[in-house]
PDB file of N, CA and C in Angstrom:
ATOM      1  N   UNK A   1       3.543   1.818   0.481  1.00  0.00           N
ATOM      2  CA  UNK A   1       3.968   0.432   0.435  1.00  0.00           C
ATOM      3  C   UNK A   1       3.176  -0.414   1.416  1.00  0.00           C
ATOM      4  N   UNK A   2       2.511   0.233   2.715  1.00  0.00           N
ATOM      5  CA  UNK A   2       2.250  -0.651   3.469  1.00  0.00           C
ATOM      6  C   UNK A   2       0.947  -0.899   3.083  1.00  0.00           C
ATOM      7  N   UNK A   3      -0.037  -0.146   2.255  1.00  0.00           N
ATOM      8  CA  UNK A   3      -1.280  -0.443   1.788  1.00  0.00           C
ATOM      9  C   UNK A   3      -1.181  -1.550   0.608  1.00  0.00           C
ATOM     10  N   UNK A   4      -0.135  -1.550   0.237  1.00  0.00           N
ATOM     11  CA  UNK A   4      -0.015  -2.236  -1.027  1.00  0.00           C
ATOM     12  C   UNK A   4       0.340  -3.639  -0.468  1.00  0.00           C
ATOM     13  N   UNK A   5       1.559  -3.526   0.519  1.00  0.00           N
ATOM     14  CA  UNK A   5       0.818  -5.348   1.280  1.00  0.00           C
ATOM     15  C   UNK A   5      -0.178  -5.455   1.936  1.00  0.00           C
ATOM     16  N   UNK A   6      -0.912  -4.425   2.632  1.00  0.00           N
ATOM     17  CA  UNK A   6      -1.983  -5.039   2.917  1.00  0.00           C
ATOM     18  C   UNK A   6      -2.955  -5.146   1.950  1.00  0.00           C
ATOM     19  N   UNK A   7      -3.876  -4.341   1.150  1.00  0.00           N
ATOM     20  CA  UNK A   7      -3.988  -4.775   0.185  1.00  0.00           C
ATOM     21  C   UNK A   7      -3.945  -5.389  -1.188  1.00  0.00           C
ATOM     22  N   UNK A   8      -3.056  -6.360  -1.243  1.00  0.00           N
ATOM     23  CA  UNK A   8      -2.480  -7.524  -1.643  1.00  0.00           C
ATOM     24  C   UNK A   8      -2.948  -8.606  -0.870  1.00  0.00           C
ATOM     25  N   UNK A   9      -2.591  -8.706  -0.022  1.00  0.00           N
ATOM     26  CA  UNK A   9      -2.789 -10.022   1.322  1.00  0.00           C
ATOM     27  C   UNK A   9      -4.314 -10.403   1.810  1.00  0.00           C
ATOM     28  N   UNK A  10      -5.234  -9.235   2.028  1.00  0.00           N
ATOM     29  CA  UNK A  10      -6.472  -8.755   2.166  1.00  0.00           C
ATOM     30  C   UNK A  10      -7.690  -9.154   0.357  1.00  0.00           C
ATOM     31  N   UNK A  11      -6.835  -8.965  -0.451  1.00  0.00           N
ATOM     32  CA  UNK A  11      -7.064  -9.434  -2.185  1.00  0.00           C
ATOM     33  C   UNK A  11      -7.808  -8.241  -2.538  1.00  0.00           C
ATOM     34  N   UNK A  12      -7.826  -6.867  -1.842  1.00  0.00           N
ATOM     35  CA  UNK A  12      -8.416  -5.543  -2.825  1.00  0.00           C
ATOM     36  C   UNK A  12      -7.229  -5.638  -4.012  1.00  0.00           C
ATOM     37  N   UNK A  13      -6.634  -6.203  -3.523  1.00  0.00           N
ATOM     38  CA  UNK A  13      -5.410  -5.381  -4.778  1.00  0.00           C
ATOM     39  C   UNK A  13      -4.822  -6.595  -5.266  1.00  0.00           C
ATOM     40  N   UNK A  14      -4.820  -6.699  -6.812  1.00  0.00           N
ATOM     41  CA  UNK A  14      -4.134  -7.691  -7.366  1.00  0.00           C
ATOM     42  C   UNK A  14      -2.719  -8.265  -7.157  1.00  0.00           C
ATOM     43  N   UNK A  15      -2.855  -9.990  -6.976  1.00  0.00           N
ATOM     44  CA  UNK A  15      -1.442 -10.176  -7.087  1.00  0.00           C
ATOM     45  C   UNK A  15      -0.649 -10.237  -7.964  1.00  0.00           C
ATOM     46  N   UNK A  16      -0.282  -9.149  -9.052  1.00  0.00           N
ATOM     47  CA  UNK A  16       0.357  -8.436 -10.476  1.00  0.00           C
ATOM     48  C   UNK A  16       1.344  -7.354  -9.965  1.00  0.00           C
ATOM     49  N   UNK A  17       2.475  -7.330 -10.879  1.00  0.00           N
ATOM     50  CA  UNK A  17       3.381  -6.110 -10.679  1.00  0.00           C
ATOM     51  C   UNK A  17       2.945  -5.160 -10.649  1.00  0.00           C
ATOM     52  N   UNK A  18       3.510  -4.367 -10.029  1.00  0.00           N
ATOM     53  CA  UNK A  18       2.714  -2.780  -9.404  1.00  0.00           C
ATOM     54  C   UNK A  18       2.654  -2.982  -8.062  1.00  0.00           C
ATOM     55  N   UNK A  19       1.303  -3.514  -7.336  1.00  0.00           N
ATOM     56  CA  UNK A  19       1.360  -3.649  -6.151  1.00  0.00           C
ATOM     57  C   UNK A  19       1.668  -5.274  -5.849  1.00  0.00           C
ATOM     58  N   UNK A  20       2.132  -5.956  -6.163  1.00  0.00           N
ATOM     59  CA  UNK A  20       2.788  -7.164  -5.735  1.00  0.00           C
ATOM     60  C   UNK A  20       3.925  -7.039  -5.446  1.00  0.00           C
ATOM     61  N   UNK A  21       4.635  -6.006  -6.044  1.00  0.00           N
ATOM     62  CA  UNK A  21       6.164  -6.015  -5.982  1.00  0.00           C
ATOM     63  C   UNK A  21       6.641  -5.878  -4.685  1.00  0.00           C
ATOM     64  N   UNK A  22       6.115  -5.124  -3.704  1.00  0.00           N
ATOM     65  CA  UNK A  22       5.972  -4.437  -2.499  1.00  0.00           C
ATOM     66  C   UNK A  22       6.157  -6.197  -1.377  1.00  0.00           C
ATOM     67  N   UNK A  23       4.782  -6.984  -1.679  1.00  0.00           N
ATOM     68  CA  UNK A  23       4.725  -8.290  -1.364  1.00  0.00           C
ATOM     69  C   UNK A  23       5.722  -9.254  -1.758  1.00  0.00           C
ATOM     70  N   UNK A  24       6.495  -9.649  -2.805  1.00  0.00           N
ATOM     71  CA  UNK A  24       7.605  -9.839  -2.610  1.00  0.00           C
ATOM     72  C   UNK A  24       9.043  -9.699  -2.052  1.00  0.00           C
ATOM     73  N   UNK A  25       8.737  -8.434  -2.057  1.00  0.00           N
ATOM     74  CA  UNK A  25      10.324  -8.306  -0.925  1.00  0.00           C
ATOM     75  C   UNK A  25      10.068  -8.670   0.118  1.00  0.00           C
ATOM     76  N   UNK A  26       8.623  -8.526   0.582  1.00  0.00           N
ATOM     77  CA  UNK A  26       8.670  -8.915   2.340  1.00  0.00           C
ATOM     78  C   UNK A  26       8.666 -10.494   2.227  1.00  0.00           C
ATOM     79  N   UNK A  27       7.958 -10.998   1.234  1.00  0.00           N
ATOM     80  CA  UNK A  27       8.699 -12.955   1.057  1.00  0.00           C
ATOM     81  C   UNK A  27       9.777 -13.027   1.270  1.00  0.00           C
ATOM     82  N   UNK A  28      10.823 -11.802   0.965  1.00  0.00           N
ATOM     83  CA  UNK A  28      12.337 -12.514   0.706  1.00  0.00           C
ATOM     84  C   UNK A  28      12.822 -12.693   2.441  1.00  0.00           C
ATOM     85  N   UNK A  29      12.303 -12.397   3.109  1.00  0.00           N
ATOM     86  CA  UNK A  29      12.987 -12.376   4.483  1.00  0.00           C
ATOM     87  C   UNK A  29      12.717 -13.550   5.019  1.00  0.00           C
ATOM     88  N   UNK A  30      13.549 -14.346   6.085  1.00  0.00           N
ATOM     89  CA  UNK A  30      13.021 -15.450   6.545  1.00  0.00           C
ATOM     90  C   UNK A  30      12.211 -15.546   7.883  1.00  0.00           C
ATOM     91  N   UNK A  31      12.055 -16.900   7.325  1.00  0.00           N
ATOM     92  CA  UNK A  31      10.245 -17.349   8.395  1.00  0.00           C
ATOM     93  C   UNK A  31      10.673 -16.461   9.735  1.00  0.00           C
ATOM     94  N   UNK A  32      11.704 -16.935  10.338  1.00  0.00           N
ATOM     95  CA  UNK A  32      11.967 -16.276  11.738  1.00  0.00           C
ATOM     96  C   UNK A  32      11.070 -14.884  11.973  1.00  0.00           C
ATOM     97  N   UNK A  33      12.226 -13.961  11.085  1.00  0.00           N
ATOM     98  CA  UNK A  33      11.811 -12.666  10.616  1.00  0.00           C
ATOM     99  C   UNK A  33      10.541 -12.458  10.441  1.00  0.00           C
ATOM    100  N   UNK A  34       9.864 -13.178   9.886  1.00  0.00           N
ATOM    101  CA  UNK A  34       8.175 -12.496   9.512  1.00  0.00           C
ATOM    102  C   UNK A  34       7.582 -12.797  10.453  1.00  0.00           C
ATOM    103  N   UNK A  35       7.535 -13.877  11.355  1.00  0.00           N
ATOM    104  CA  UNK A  35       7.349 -14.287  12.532  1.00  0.00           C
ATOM    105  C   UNK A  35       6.816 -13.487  13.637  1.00  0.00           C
ATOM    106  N   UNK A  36       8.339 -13.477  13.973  1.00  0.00           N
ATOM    107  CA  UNK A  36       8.479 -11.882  14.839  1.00  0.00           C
ATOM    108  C   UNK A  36       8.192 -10.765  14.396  1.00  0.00           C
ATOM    109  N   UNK A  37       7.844 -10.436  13.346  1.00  0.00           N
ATOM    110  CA  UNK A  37       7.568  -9.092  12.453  1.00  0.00           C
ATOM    111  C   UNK A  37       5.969  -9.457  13.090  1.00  0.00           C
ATOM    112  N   UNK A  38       5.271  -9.988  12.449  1.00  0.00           N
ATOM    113  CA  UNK A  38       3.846 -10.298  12.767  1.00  0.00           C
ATOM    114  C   UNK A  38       3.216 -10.558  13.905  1.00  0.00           C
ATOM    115  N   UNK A  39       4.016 -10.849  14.865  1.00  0.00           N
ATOM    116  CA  UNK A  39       3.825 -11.116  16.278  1.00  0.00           C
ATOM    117  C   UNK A  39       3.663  -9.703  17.220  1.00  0.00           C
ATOM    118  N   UNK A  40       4.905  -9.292  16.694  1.00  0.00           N
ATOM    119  CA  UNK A  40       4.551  -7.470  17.270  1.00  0.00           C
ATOM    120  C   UNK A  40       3.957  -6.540  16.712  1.00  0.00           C
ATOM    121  N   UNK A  41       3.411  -5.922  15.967  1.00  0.00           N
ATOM    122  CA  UNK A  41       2.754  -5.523  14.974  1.00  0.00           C
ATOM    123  C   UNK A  41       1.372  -5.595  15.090  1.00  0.00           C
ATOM    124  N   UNK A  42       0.737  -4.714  15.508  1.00  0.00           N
ATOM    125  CA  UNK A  42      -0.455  -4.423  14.769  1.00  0.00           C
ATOM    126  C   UNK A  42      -1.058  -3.523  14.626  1.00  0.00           C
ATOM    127  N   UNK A  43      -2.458  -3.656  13.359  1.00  0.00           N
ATOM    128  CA  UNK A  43      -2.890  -1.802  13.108  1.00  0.00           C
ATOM    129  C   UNK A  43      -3.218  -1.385  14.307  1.00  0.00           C
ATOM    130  N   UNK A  44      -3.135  -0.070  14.695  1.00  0.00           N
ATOM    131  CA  UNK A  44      -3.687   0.329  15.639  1.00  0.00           C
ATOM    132  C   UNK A  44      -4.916   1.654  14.690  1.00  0.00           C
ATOM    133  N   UNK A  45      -4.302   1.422  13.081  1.00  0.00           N
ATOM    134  CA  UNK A  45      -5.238   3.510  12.659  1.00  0.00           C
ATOM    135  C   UNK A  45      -6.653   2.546  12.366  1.00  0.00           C
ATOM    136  N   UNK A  46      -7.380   2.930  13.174  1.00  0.00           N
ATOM    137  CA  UNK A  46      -8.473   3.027  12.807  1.00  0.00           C
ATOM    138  C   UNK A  46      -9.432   3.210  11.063  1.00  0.00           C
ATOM    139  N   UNK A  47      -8.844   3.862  10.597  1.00  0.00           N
ATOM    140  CA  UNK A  47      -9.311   3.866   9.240  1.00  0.00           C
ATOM    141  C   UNK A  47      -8.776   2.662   8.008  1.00  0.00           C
ATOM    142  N   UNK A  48      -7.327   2.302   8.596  1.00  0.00           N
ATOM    143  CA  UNK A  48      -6.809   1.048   8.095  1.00  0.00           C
ATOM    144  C   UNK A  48      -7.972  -0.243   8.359  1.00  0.00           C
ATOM    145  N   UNK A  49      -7.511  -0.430   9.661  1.00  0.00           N
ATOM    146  CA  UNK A  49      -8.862  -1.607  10.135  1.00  0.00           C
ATOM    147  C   UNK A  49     -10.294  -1.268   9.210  1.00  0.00           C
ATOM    148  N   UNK A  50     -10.810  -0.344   8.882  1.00  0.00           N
ATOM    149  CA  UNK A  50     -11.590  -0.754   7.800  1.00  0.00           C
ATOM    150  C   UNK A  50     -11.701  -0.781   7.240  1.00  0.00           C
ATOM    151  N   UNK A  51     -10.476  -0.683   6.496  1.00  0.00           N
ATOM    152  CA  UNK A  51     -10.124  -0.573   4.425  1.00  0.00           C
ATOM    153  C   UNK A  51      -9.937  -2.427   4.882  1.00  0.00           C
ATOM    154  N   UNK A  52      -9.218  -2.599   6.259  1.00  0.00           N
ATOM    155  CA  UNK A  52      -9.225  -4.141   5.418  1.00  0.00           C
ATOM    156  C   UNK A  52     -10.390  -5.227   5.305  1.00  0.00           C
ATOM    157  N   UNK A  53     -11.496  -4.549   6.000  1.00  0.00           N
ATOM    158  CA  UNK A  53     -13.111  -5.373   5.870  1.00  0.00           C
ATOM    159  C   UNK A  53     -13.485  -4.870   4.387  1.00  0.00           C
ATOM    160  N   UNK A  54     -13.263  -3.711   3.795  1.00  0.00           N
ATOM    161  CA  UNK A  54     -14.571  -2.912   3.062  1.00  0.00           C
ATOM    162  C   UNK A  54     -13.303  -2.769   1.762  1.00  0.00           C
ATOM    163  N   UNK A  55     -13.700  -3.225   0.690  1.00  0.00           N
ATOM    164  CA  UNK A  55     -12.797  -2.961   0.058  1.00  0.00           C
ATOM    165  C   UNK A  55     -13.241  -1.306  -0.952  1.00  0.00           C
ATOM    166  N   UNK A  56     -14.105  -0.905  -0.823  1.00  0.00           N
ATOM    167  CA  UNK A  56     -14.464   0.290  -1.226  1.00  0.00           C
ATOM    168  C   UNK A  56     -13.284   1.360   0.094  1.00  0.00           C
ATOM    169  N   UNK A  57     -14.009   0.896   0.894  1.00  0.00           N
ATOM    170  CA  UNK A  57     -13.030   1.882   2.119  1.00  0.00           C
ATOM    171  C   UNK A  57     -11.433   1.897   1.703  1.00  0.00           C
ATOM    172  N   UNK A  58     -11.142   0.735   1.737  1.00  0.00           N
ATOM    173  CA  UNK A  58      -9.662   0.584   0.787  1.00  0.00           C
ATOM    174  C   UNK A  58      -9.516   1.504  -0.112  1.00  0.00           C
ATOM    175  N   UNK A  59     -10.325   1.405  -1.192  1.00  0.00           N
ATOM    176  CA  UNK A  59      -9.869   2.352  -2.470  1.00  0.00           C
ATOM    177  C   UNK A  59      -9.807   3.616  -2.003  1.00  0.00           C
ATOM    178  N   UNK A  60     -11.108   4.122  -0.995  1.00  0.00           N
ATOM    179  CA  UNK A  60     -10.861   5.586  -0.950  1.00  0.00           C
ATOM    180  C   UNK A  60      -9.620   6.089   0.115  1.00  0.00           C
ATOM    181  N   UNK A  61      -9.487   5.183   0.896  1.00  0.00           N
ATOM    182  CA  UNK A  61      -7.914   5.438   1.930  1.00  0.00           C
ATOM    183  C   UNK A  61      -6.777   5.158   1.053  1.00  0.00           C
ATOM    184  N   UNK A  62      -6.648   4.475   0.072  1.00  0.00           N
ATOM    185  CA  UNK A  62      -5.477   4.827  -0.750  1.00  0.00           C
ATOM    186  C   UNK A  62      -5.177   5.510  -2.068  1.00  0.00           C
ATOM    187  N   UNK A  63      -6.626   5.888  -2.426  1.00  0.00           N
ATOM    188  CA  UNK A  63      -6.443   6.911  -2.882  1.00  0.00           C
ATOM    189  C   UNK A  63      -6.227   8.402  -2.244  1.00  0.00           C
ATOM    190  N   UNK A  64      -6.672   8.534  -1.194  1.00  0.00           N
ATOM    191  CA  UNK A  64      -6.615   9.647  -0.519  1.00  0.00           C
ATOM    192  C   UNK A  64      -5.081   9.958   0.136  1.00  0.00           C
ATOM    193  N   UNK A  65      -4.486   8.614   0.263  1.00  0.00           N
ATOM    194  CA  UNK A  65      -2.906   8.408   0.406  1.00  0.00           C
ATOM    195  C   UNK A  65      -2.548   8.756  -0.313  1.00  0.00           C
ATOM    196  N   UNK A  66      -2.646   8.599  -1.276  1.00  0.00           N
ATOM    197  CA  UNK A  66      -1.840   9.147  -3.015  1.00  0.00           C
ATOM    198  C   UNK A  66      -1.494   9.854  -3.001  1.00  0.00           C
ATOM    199  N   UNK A  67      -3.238  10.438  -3.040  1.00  0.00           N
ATOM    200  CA  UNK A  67      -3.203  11.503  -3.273  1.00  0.00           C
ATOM    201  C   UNK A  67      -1.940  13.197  -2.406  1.00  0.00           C
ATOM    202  N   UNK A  68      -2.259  12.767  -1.033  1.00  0.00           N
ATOM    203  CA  UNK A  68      -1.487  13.574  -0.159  1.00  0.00           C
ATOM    204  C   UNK A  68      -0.386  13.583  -0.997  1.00  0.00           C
ATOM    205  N   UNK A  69       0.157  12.619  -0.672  1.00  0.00           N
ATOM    206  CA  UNK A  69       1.653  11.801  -0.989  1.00  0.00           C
ATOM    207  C   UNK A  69       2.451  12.429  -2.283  1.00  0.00           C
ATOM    208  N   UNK A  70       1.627  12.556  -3.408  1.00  0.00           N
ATOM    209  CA  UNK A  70       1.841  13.604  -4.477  1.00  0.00           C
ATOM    210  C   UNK A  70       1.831  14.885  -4.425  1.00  0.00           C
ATOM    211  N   UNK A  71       0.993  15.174  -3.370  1.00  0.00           N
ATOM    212  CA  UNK A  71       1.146  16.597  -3.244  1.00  0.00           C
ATOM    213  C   UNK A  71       2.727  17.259  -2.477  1.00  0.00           C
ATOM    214  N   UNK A  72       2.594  16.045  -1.919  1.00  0.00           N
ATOM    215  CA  UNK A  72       3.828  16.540  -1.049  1.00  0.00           C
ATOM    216  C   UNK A  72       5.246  16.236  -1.695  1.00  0.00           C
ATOM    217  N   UNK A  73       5.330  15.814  -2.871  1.00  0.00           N
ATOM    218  CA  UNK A  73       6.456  15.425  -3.539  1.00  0.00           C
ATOM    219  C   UNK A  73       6.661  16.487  -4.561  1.00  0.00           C
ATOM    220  N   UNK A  74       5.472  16.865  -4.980  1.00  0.00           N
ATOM    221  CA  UNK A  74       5.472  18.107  -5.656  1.00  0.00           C
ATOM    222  C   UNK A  74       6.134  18.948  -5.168  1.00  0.00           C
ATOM    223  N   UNK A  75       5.806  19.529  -4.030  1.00  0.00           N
ATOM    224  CA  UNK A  75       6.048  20.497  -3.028  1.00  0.00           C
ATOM    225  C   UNK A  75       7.207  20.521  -2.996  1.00  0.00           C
ATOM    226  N   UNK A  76       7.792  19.503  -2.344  1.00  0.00           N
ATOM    227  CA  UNK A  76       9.552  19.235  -2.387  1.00  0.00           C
ATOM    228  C   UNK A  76      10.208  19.191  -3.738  1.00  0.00           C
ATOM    229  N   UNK A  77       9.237  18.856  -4.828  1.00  0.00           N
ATOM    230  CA  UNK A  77      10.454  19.046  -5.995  1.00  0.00           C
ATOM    231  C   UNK A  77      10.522  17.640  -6.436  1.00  0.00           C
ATOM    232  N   UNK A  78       9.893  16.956  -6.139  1.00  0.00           N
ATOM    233  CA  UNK A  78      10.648  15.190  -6.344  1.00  0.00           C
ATOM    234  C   UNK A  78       9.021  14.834  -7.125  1.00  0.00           C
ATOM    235  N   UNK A  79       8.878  16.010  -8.393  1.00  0.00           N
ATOM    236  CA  UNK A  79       8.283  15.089  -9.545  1.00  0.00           C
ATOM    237  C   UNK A  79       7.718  13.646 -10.109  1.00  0.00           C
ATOM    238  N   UNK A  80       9.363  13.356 -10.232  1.00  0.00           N
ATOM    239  CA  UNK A  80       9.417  11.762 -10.524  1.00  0.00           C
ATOM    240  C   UNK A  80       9.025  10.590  -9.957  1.00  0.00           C
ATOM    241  N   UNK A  81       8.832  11.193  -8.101  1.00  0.00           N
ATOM    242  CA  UNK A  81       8.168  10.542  -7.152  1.00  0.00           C
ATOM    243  C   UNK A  81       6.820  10.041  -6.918  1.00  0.00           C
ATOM    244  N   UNK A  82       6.425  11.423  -7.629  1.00  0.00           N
ATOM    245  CA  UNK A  82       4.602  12.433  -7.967  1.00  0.00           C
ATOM    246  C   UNK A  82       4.222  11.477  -9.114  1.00  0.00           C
ATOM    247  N   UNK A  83       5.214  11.397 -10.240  1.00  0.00           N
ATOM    248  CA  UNK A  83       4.439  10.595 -10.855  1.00  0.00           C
ATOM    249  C   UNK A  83       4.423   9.129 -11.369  1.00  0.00           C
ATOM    250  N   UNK A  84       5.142   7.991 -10.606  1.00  0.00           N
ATOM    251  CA  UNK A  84       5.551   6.814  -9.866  1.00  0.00           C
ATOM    252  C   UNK A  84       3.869   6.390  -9.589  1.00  0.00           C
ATOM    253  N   UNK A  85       3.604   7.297  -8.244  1.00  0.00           N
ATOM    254  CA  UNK A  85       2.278   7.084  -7.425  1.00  0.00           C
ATOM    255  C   UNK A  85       1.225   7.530  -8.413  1.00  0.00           C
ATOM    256  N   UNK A  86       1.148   8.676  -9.285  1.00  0.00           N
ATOM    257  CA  UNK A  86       0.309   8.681 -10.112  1.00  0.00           C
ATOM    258  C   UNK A  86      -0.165   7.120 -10.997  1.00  0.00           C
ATOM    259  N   UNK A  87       0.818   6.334 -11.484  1.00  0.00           N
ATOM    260  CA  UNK A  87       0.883   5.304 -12.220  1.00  0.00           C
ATOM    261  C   UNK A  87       0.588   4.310 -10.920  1.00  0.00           C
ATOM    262  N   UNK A  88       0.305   4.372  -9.550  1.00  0.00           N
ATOM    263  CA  UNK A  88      -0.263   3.292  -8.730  1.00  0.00           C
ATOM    264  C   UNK A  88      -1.446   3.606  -8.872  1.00  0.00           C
ATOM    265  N   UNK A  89      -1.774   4.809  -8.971  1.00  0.00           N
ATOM    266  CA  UNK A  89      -3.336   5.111  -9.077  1.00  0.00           C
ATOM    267  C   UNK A  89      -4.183   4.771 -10.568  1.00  0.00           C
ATOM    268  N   UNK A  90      -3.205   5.250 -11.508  1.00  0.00           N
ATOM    269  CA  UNK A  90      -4.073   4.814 -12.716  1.00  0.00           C
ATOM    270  C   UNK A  90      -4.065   3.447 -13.028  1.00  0.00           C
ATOM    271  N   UNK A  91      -3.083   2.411 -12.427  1.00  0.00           N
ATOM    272  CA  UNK A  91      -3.415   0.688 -12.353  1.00  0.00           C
ATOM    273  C   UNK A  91      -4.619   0.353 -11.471  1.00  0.00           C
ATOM    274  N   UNK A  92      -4.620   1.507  -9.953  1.00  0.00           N
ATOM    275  CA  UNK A  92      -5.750   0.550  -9.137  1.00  0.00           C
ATOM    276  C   UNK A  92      -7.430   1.426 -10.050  1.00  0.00           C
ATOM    277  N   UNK A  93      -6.935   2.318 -10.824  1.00  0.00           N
ATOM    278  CA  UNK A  93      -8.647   2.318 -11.827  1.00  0.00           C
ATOM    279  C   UNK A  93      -8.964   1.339 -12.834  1.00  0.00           C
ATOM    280  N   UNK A  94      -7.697   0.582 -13.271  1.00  0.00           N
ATOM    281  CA  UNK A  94      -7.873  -0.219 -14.199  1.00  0.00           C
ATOM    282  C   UNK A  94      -8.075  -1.623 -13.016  1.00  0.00           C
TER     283      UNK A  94
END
């Protein structure tokens, strides 16, 4: 989720359902809230900071997120989870 607002906000990633949806809920909170959300906050991972210059770097850090991310849902049993993120991946090829 957090790649998906940042890339949203950053524009690797379309503002369309799928990964917009993610960017809307954080609209729903008020100004205060995002405020202070944004005020304290920031990247510190190193590999983030350059998915948000390089939008190639992007694709391969969230795909490589996915990717984990499925594996590990597998693992646990939570399928339906596995293939959710599969369908984030086959939108960000299209």
């Amino acid at each position: 989720m957090q790649l998906d607002i940042i890339g949203v906000k950053v524009g690797h990633l379309p503002r369309k359902p799928l990964f917009a949806t993610t960017c809307m809920e954080e609209t729903a909170l008020h100004p205060e809230q995002i405020s202070k959300r944004s005020s304290t906050q920031r990247i510190s991972n190193h590999e983030v900071v350059l998915a948000i210059g390089d939008q190639e770097a992007f694709y391969d850090l969230y795909c490589a997120t996915s990717n984990r991310a499925i594996d590990m849902y597998v693992k646990a049993g939570r399928r339906k989870f596995a293939l959710k993120l599969h369908g984030f991946l086959a939108a960000l090829d299209m």
